[in-house]
Protein backbone atom coordinates (compact mmCIF):
# COMPACT_ATOMS: atom_id res chain seq x y z
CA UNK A 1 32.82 20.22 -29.86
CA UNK A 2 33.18 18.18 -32.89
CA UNK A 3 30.63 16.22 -35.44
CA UNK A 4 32.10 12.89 -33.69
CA UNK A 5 31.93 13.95 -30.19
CA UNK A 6 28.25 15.41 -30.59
CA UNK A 7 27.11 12.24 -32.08
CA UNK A 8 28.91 10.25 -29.25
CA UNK A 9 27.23 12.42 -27.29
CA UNK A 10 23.88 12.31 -29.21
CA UNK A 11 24.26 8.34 -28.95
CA UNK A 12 25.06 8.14 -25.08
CA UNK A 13 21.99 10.28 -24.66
CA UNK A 14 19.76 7.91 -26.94
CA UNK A 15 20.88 4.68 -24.66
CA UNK A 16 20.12 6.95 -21.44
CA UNK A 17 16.78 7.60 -22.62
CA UNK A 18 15.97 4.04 -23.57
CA UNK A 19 17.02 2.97 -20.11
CA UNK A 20 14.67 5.51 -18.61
CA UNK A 21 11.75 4.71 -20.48
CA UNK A 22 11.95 1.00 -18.99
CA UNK A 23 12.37 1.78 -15.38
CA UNK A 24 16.35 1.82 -15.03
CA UNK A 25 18.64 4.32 -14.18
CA UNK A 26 19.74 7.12 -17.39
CA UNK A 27 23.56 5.47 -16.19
CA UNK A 28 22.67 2.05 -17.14
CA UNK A 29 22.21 3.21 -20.76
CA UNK A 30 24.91 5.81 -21.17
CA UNK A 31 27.50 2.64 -20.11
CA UNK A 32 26.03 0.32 -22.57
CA UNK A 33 26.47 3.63 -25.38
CA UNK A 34 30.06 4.75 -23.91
CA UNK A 35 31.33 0.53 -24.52
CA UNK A 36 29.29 0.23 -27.73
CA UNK A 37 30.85 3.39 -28.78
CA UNK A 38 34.30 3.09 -28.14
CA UNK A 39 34.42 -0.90 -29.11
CA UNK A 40 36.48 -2.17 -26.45
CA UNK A 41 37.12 -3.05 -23.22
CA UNK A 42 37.15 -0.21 -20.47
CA UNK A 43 38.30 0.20 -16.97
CA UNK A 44 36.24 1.52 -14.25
CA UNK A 45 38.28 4.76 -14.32
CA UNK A 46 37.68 5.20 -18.04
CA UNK A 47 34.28 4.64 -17.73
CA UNK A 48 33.71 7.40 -15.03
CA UNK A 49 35.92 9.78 -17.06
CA UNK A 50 33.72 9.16 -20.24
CA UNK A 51 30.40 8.89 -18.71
CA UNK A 52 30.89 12.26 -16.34
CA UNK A 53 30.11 9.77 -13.27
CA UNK A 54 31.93 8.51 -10.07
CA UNK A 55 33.48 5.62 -10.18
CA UNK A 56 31.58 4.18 -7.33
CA UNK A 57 28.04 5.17 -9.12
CA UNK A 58 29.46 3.42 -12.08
CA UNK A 59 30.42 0.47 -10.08
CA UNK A 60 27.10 0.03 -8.36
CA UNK A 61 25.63 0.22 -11.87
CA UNK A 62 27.75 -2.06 -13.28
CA UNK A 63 26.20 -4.85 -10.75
CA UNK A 64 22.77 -4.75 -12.28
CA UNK A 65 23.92 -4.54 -15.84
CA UNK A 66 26.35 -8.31 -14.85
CA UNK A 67 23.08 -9.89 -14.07
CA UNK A 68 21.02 -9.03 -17.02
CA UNK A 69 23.80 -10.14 -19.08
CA UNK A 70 24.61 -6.76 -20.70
CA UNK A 71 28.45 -6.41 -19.63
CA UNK A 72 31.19 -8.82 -17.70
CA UNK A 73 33.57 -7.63 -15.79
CA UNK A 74 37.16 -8.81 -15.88
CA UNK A 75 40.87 -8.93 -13.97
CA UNK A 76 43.78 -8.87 -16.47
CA UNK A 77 46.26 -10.50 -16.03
CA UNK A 78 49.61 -8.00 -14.33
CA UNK A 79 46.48 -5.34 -14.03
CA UNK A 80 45.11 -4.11 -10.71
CA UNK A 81 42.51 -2.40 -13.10
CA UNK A 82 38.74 -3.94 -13.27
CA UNK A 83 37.53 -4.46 -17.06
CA UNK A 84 34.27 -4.05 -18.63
CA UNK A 85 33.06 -5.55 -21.33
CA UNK A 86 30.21 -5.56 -23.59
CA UNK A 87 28.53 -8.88 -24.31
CA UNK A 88 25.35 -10.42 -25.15
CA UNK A 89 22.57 -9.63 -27.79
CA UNK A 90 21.87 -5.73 -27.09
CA UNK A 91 17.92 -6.40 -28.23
CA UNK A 92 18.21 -9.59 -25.83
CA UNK A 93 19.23 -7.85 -23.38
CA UNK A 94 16.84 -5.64 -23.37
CA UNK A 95 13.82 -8.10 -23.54
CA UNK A 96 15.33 -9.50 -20.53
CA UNK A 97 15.49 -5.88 -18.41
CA UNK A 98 11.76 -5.47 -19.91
CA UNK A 99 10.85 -8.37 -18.59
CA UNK A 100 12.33 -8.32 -15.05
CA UNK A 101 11.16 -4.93 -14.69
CA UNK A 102 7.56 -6.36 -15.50
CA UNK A 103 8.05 -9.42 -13.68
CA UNK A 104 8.78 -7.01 -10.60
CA UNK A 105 5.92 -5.07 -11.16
CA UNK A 106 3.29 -7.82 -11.19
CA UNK A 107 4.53 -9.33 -8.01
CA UNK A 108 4.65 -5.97 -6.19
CA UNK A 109 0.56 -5.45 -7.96
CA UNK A 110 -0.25 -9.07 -6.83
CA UNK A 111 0.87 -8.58 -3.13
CA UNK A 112 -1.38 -4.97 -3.29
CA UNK A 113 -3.91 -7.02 -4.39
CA UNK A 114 -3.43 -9.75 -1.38
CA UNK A 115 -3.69 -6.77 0.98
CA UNK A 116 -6.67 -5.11 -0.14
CA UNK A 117 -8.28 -8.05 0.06
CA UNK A 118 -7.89 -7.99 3.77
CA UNK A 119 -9.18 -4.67 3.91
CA UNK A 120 -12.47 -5.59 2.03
CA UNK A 121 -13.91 -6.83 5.66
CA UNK A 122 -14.27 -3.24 6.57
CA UNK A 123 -16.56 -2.03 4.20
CA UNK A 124 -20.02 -3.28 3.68
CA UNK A 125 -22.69 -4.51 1.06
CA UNK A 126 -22.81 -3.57 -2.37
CA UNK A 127 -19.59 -1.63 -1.73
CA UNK A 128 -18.16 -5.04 -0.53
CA UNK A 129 -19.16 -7.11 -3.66
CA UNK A 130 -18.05 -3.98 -6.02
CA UNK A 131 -14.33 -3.97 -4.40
CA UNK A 132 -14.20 -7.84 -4.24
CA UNK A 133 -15.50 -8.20 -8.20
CA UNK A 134 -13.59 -5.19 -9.33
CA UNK A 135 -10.20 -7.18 -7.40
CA UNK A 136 -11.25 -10.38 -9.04
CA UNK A 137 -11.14 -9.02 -12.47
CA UNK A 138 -7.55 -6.60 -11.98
CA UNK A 139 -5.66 -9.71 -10.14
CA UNK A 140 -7.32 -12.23 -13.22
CA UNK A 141 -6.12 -9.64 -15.77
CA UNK A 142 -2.43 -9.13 -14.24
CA UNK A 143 -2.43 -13.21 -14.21
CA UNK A 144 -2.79 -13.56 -17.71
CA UNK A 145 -0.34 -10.51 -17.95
CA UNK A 146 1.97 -12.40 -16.20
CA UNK A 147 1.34 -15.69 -17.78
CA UNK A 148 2.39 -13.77 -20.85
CA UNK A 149 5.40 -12.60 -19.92
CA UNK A 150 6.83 -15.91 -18.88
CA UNK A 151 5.73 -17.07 -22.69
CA UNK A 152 7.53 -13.78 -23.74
CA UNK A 153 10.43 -14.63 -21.89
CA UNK A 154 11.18 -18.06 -23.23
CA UNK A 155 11.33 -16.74 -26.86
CA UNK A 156 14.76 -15.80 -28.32
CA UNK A 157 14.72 -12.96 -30.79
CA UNK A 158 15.84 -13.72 -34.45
């Protein structure tokens, strides 16, 4: 293998990792590092070739990645092939898959939180008040975390 193709390799790996680490699927990242690598537009079929994956897996990636803003996909015009293409502020990006992944997270917590609640009629006494002030304090924490977040997600980076 040569120097260039390790450190494609290398990089492709990095991006997989990152999108781990935040919740997503290793694919998502190793897309965003095959397009940033090769600097261009890519068909689906090039994609699956370069990333090792199917090109349905890549296409059912390729859905999430639209809606955070990371790629576009496009027709060309006298080409049955589909397009990719990278777009966007990478870092921005990013914040905004951080976010929704948080945002996620807090609702999911916040509905836990609205069904143990129910649950707290079937203990008794000091048990009782422990849960219920112990609740109070996790679903008043994950508020402000959430409060937060929106503040977070109105900022643009520099």
């Amino acid at each position: 293998m040569s120097d260039g193709k390790m450190l494609e390799e290398k990089i492709y790996s990095t991006f997989s990792d990152v999108a781990s680490s935040i919740g997503y699927s290793p694919l998502h990242g190793k897309i965003i590092g095959v397009l940033l690598v090769q600097g261009r537009d890519m068909s689906l079929q090039e994609l699956a070739k370069e990333t090792g994956y199917s090109a349905s897996m890549i296409s059912l990636s390729l859905d999430l990645l639209e809606i955070l803003g990371v790629i576009k996909k496009v027709k060309k015009t006298g080409d049955r092939n589909l397009y990719i293409v990278l777009r966007g502020d990478l870092l921005e990006c990013l914040k905004n898959a951080i976010i929704l992944r948080v945002k996620k997270s807090i609702d999911s917590t916040l509905l836990d939180f609205k069904k143990s609640r129910k649950d707290l009629g079937k203990l008794k006494g000091d048990e009782k008040r422990k849960m219920f002030k112990t609740l109070n304090v996790l679903e008043k924490e994950i508020n402000r975390l959430e409060k937060y977040i929106n503040l977070l997600s109105g900022i643009r980076l520099p």
